[in-house]
Protein backbone atom coordinates (compact mmCIF):
# COMPACT_ATOMS: atom_id res chain seq x y z
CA UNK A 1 0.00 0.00 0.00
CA UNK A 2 2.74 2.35 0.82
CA UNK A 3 4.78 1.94 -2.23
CA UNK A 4 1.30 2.59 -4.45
CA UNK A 5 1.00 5.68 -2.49
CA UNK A 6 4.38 7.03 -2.82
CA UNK A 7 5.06 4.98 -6.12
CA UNK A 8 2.06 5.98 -7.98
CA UNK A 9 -1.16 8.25 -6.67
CA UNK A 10 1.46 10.81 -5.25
CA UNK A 11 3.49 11.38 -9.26
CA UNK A 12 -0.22 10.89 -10.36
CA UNK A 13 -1.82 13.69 -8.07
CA UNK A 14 1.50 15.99 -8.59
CA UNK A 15 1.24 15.73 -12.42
CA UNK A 16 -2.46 16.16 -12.32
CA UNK A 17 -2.33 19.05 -9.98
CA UNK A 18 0.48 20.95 -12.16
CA UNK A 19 -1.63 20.59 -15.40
CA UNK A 20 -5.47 21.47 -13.39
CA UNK A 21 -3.40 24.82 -12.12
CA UNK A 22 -2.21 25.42 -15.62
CA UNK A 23 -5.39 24.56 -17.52
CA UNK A 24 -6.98 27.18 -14.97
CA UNK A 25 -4.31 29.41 -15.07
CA UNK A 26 -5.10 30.25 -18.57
CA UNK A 27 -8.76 31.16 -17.82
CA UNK A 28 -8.06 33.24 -14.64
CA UNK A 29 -5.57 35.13 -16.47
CA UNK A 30 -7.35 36.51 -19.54
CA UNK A 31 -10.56 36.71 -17.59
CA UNK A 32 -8.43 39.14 -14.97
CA UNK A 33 -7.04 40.89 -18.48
CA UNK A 34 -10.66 40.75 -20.29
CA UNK A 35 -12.00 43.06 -16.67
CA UNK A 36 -14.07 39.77 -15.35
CA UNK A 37 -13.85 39.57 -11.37
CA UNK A 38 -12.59 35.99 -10.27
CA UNK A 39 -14.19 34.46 -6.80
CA UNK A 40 -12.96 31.46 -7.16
CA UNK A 41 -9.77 29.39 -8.28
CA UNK A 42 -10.07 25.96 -6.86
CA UNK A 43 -7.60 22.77 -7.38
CA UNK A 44 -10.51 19.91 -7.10
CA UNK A 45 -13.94 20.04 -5.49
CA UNK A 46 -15.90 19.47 -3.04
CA UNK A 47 -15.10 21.03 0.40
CA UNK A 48 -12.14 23.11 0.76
CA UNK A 49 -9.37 21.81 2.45
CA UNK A 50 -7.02 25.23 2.92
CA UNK A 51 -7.19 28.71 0.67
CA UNK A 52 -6.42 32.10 1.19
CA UNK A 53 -8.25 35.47 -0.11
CA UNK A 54 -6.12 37.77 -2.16
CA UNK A 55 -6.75 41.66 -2.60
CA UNK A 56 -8.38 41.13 -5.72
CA UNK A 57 -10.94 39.16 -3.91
CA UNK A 58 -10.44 35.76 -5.22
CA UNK A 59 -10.32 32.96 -3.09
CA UNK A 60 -7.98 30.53 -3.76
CA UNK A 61 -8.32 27.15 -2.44
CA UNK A 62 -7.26 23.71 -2.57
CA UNK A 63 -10.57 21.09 -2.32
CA UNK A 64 -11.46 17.47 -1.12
CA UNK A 65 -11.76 16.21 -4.60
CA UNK A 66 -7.93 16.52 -6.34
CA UNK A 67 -9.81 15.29 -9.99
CA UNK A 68 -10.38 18.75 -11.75
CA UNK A 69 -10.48 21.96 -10.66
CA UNK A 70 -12.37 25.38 -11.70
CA UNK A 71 -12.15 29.06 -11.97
CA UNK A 72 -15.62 30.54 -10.72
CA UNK A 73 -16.69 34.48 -12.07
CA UNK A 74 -18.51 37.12 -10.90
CA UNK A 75 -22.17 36.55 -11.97
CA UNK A 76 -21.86 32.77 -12.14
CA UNK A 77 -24.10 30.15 -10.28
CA UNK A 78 -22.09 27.47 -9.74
CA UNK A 79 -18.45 26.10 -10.52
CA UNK A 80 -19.56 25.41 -14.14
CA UNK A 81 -20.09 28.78 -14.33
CA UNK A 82 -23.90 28.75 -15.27
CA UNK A 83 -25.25 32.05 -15.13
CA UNK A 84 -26.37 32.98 -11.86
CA UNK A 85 -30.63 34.32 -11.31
CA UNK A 86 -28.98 37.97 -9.97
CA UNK A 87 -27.34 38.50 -13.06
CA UNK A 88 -30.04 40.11 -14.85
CA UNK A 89 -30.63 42.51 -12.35
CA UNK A 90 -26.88 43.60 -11.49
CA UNK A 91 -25.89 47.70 -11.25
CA UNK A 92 -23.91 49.12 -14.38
CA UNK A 93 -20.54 48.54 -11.92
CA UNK A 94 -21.47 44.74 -11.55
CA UNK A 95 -21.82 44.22 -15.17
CA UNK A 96 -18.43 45.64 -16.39
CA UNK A 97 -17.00 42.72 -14.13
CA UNK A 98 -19.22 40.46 -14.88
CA UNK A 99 -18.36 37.39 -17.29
CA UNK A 100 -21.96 37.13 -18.62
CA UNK A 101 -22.31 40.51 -19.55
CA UNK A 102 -18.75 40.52 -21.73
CA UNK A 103 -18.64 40.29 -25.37
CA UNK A 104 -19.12 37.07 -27.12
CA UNK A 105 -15.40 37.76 -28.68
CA UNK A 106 -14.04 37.93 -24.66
CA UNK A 107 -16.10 35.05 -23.16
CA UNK A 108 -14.52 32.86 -26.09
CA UNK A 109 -10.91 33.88 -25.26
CA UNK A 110 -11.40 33.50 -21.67
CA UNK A 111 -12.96 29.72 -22.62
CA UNK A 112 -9.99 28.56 -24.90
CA UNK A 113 -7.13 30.28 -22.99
CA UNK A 114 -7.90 27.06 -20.73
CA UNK A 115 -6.68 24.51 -23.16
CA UNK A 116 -4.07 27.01 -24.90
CA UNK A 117 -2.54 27.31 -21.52
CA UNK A 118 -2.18 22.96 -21.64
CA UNK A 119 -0.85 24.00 -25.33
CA UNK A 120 1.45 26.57 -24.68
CA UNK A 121 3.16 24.76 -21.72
CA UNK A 122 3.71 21.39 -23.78
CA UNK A 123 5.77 23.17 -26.21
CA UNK A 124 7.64 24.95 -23.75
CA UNK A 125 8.39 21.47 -22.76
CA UNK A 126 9.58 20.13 -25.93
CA UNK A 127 11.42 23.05 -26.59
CA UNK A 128 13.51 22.96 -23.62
CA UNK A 129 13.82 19.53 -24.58
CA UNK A 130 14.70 19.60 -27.89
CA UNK A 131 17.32 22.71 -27.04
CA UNK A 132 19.05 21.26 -24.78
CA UNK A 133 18.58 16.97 -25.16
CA UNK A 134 18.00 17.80 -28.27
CA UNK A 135 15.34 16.36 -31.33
CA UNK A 136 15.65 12.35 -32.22
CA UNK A 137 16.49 12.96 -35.69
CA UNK A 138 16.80 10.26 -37.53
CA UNK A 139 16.88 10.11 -41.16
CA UNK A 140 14.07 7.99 -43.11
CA UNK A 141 16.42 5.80 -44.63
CA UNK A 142 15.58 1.89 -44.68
CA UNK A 143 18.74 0.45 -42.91
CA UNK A 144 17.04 -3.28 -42.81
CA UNK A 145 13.81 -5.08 -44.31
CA UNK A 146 13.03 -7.84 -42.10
CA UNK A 147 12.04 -11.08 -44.13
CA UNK A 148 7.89 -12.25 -44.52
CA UNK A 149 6.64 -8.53 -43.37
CA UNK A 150 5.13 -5.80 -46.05
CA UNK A 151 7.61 -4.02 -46.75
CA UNK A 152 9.63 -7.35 -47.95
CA UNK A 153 6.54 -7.99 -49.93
CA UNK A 154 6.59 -4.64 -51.73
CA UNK A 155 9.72 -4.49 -52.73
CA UNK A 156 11.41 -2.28 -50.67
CA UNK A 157 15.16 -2.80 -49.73
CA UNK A 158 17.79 -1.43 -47.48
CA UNK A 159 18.94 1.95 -48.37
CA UNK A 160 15.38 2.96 -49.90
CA UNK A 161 14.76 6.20 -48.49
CA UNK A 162 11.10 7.60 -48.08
CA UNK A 163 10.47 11.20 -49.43
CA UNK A 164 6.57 10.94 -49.13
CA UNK A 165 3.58 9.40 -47.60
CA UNK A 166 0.39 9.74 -49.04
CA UNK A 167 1.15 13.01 -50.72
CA UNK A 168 3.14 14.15 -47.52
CA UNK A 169 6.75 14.71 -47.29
CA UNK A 170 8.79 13.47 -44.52
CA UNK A 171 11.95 14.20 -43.25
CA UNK A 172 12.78 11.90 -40.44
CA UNK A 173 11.85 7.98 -40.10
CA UNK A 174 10.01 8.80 -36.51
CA UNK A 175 7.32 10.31 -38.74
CA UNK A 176 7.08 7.27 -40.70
CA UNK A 177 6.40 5.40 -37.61
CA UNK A 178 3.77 7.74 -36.27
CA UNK A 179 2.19 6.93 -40.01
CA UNK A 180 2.12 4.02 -40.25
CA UNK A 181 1.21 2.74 -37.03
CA UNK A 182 -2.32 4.79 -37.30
CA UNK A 183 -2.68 2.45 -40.65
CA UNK A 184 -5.75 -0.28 -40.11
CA UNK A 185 -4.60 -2.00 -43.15
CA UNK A 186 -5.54 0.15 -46.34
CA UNK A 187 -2.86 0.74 -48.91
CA UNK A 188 -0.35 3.70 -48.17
CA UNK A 189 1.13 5.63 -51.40
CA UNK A 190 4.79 6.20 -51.01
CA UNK A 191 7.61 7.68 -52.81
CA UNK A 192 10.87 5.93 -52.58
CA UNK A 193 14.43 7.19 -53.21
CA UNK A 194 16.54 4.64 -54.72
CA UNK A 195 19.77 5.15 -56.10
CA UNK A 196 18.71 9.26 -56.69
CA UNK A 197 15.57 8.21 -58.24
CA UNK A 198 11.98 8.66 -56.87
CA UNK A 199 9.82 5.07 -57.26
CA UNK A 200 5.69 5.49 -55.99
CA UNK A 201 5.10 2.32 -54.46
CA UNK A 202 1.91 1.32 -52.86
CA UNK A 203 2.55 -0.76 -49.09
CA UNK A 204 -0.64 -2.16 -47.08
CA UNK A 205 1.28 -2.27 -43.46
CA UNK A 206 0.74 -5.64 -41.94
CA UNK A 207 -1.88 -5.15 -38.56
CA UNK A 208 -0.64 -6.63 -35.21
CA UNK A 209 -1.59 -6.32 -31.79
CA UNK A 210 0.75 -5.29 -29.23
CA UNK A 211 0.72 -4.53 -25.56
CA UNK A 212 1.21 -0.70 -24.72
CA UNK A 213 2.44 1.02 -21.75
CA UNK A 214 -0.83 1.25 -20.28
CA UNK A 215 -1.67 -2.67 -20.78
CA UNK A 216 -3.79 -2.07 -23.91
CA UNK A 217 -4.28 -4.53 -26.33
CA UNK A 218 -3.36 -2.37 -29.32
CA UNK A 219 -3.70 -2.95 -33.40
CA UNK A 220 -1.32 -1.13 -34.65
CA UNK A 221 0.26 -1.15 -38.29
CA UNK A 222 3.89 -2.68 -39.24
CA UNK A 223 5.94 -2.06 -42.60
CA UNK A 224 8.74 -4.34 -41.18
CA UNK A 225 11.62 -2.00 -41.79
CA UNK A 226 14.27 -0.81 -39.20
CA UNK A 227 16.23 2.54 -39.35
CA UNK A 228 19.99 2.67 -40.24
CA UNK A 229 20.78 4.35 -37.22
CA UNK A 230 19.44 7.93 -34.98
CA UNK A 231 20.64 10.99 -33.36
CA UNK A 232 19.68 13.93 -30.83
CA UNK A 233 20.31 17.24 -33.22
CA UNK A 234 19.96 20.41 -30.74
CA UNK A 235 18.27 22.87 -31.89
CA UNK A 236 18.14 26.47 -31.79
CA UNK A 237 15.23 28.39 -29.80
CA UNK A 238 13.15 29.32 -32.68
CA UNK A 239 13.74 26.13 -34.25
CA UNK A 240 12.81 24.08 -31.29
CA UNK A 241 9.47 26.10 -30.52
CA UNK A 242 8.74 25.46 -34.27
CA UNK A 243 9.50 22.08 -34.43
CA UNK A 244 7.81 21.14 -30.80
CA UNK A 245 4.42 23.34 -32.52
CA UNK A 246 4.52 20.89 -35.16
CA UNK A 247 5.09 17.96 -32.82
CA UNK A 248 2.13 19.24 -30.52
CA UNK A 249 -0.11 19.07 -33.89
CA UNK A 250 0.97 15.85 -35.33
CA UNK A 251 -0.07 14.51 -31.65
CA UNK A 252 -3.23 15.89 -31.70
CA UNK A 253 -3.98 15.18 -35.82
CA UNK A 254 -2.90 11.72 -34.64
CA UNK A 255 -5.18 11.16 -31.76
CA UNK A 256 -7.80 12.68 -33.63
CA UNK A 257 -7.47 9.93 -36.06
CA UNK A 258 -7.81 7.32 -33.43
CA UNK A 259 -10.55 8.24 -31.97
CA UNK A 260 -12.34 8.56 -35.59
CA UNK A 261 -10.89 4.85 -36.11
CA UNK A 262 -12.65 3.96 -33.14
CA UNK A 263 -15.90 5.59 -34.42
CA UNK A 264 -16.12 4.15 -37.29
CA UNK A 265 -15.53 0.44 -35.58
CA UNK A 266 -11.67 0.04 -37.35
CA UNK A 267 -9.63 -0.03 -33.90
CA UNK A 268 -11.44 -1.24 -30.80
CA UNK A 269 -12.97 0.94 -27.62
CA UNK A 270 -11.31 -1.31 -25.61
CA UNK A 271 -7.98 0.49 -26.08
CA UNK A 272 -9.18 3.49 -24.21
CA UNK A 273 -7.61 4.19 -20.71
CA UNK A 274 -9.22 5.75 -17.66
CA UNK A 275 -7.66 7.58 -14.80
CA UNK A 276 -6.59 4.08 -13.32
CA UNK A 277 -4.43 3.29 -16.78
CA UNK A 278 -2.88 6.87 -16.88
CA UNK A 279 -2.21 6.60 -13.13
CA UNK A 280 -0.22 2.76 -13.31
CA UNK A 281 1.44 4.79 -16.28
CA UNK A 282 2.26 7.72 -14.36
CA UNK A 283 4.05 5.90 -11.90
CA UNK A 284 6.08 3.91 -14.23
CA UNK A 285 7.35 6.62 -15.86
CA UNK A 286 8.18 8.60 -12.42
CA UNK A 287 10.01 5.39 -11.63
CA UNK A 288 12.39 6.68 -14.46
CA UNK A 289 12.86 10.08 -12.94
CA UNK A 290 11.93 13.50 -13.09
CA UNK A 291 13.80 13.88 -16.70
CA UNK A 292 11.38 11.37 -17.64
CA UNK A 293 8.48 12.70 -16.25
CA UNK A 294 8.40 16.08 -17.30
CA UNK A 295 7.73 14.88 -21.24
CA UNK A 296 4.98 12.46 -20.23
CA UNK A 297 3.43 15.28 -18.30
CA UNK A 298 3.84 17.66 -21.59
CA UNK A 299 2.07 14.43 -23.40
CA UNK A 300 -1.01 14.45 -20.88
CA UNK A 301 -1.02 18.31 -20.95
CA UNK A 302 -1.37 17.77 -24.94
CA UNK A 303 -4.53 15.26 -24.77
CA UNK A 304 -5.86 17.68 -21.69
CA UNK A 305 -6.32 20.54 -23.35
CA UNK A 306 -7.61 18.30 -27.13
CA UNK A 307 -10.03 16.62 -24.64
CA UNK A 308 -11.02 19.98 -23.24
CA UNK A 309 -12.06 21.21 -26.71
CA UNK A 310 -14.32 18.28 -28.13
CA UNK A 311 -18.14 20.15 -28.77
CA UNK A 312 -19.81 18.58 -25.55
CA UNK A 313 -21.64 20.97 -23.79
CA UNK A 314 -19.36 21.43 -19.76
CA UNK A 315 -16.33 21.18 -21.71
CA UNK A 316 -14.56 24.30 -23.23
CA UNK A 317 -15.15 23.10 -26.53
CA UNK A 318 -19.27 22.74 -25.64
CA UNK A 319 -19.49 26.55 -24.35
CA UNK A 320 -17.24 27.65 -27.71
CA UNK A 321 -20.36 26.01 -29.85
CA UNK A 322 -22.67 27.90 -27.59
CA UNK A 323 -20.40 31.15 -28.37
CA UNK A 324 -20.65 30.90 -32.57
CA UNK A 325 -24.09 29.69 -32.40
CA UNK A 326 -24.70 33.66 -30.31
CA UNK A 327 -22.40 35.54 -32.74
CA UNK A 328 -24.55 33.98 -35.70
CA UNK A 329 -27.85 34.32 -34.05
CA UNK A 330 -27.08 37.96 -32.36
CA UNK A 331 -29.02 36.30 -29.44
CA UNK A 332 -27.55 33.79 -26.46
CA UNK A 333 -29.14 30.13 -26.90
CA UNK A 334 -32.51 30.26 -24.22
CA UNK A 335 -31.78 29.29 -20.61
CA UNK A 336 -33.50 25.72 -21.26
CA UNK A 337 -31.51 25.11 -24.47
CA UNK A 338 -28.49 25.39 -22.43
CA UNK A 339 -29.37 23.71 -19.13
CA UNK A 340 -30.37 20.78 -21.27
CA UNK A 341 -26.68 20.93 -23.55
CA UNK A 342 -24.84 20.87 -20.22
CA UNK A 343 -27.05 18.08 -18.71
CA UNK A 344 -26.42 15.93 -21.77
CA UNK A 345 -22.86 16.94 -21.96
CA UNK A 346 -22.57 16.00 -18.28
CA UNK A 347 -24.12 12.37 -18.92
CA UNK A 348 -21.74 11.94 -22.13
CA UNK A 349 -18.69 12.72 -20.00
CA UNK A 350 -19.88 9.99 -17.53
CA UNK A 351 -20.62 7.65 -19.69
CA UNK A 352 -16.90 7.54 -21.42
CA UNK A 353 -15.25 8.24 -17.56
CA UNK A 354 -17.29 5.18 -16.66
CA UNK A 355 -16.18 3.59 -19.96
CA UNK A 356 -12.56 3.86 -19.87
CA UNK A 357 -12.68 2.99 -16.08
CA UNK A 358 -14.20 -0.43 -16.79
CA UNK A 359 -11.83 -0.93 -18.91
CA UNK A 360 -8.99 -0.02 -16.50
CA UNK A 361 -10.40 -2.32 -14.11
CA UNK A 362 -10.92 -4.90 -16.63
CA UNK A 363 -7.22 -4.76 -18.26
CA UNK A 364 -5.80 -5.12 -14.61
CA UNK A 365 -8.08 -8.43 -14.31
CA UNK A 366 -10.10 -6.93 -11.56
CA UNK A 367 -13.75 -8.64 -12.81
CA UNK A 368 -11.55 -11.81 -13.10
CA UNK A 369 -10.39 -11.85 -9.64
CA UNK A 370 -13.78 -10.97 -8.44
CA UNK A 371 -15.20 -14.01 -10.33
CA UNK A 372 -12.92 -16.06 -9.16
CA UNK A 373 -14.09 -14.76 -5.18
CA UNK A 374 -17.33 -16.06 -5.87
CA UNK A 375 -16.68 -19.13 -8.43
């Protein structure tokens, strides 16, 4: 019990806590810059366990609950900042600090500077990283085909080097990887340097299923080729924010991707973690050091502030919907429009926290162990 405390729910907690306070720090500080009076900035919910009142008037506190956290404004009902009944009847000095009486155009920056904030501080991250570690950089060069896998099936040989996939250019093999391993077996167009000449050849990657870090049963796809050989190339600042930008996208394009793979019934639910998967993970990697667990945090920053901006009503991305359709209609959505988006929203979330949980406690063979109590 001890060494699951200290091994894994304290990292967990301390990397959860750091990206809550920065996800929040982005609201509270282009609300303050927008004019909006803050009440509240709370790590978690539920009771409060400690806080302090600054001369601005927020209270900051630290709650029962360390899952999630919330910034609470002037003129809002609750912590997911419903409108509260006073607010139509507030004095000309309440309203100019009010959130609900801002302009659409404010209330929108104030509701994605939560997720930028998760943004902004994973490719601060990766640019420290790749400045001073520096970038894997390693060319996309074939060094080895192994034998009975798609690429030997193709055609392709050691010293091919890959210019394109699919119409896009690549410059290092790691981006062939991310490629390819998103594949569910469909045909992938490349273009193939041999010798100085440029060869399109069409590769269907071979599907396996592997084992990732957080005990998933994965299908991923395989060209069977290995790399010649990599490198850590430091970068300069502007280079490294660049090239951590374009990292931070390809993560999210990728991801994206999954999840539509999982739609569509091409890659299974099952492969979706809960807070018990990114917890065991969370540990492991602390287990490695802080070096170590500063990019995973940068990683779960990244899918934070994604997650954050799906359309369902309680997340950012739900009250951004409810933004654009106001601008278009020159009108906020009615009260009971909006109480029933949130309410939905709020049994979606469930339903995939639930979800992924199961299958947490399903991957760690806790229903197996159960029926074996009673069997």
């Amino acid at each position: 019990m001890i060494a699951f405390v200290t091994g894994t729910l304290i990292p967990y907690l301390a990397v959860l806590t750091v990206l809550i306070f920065v996800h929040e720090m982005g609201h509270y500080l282009v609300a303050r810059w927008a004019g909006v009076r803050v009440e509240v900035f709370s790590i978690g919910f539920g009771p409060e366990l400690f806080g302090r009142t600054a001369k601005s008037g927020t209270r900051w506190r630290l709650s029962a609950i360390p899952i999630g956290g919330y910034v609470q404004f002037f003129g809002d009902a609750d912590a997911t900042s419903t409108p509260g009944e006073a607010v139509q009847a507030m004095s000309p000095e309440d309203r100019a600090v009010s959130f609900h009486h801002k302009s659409v155009g404010a209330r929108a920056a104030v509701t994605v500077a939560g997720p930028a904030a998760n943004f902004l501080l994973a490719i601060l991250v990766y640019s420290l990283f790749f400045m001073t570690t520096g970038q894997p950089n390693t060319p996309p060069e074939i060094g080895s085909v192994m034998p009975d896998s798609a690429a030997a099936a193709a055609g392709l040989q050691a010293g091919d080097r890959f210019v394109s996939i699919d119409g896009t250019p690549i410059t290092r093999f790691e981006e062939l990887v991310e490629a390819v391993q998103l594949n569910t077996g469909t045909p992938m167009q490349f273009i193939i340097d041999r010798g100085g000449k440029d060869i399109p050849m069409a590769v269907t990657p071979k599907v396996t299923e592997q084992t990732d870090h957080f005990g998933n049963h994965v299908r991923i796809g395989m060209l069977g080729v290995q790399h010649g050989g990599s490198t850590f190339k430091r970068l300069n600042p502007l280079t490294a924010v660049v090239e951590a930008s374009r990292q931070i996208w390809n993560m999210c394009a990728d991801s994206l991707k999954g999840i539509g793979q999982i739609i569509i019934g091409t890659r299974s639910g099952g492969e979706l973690s809960g807070p018990i998967g990114i917890a065991k993970l969370t540990g492991q990697v602390a287990q490695d050091g802080l070096l170590a667990l500063i990019p995973f945090m940068a990683l779960i920053s990244v899918q934070l502030g994604l997650v954050n901006l799906f359309p369902i009503p309680v997340l950012d991305g739900g009250r951004l919907v409810f933004y654009a359709a106001e601008a278009v209609l020159g009108r906020p959505l009615g009260q009971k429009t909006q109480e029933f988006g949130f309410r939905l929203g709020l049994a979606l979330v469930l339903m995939l926290m639930v979800f992924a949980t199961w299958n947490d406690l399903d991957r760690y063979g806790v229903f197996s162990f159960l029926k074996g109590l009673v069997t």
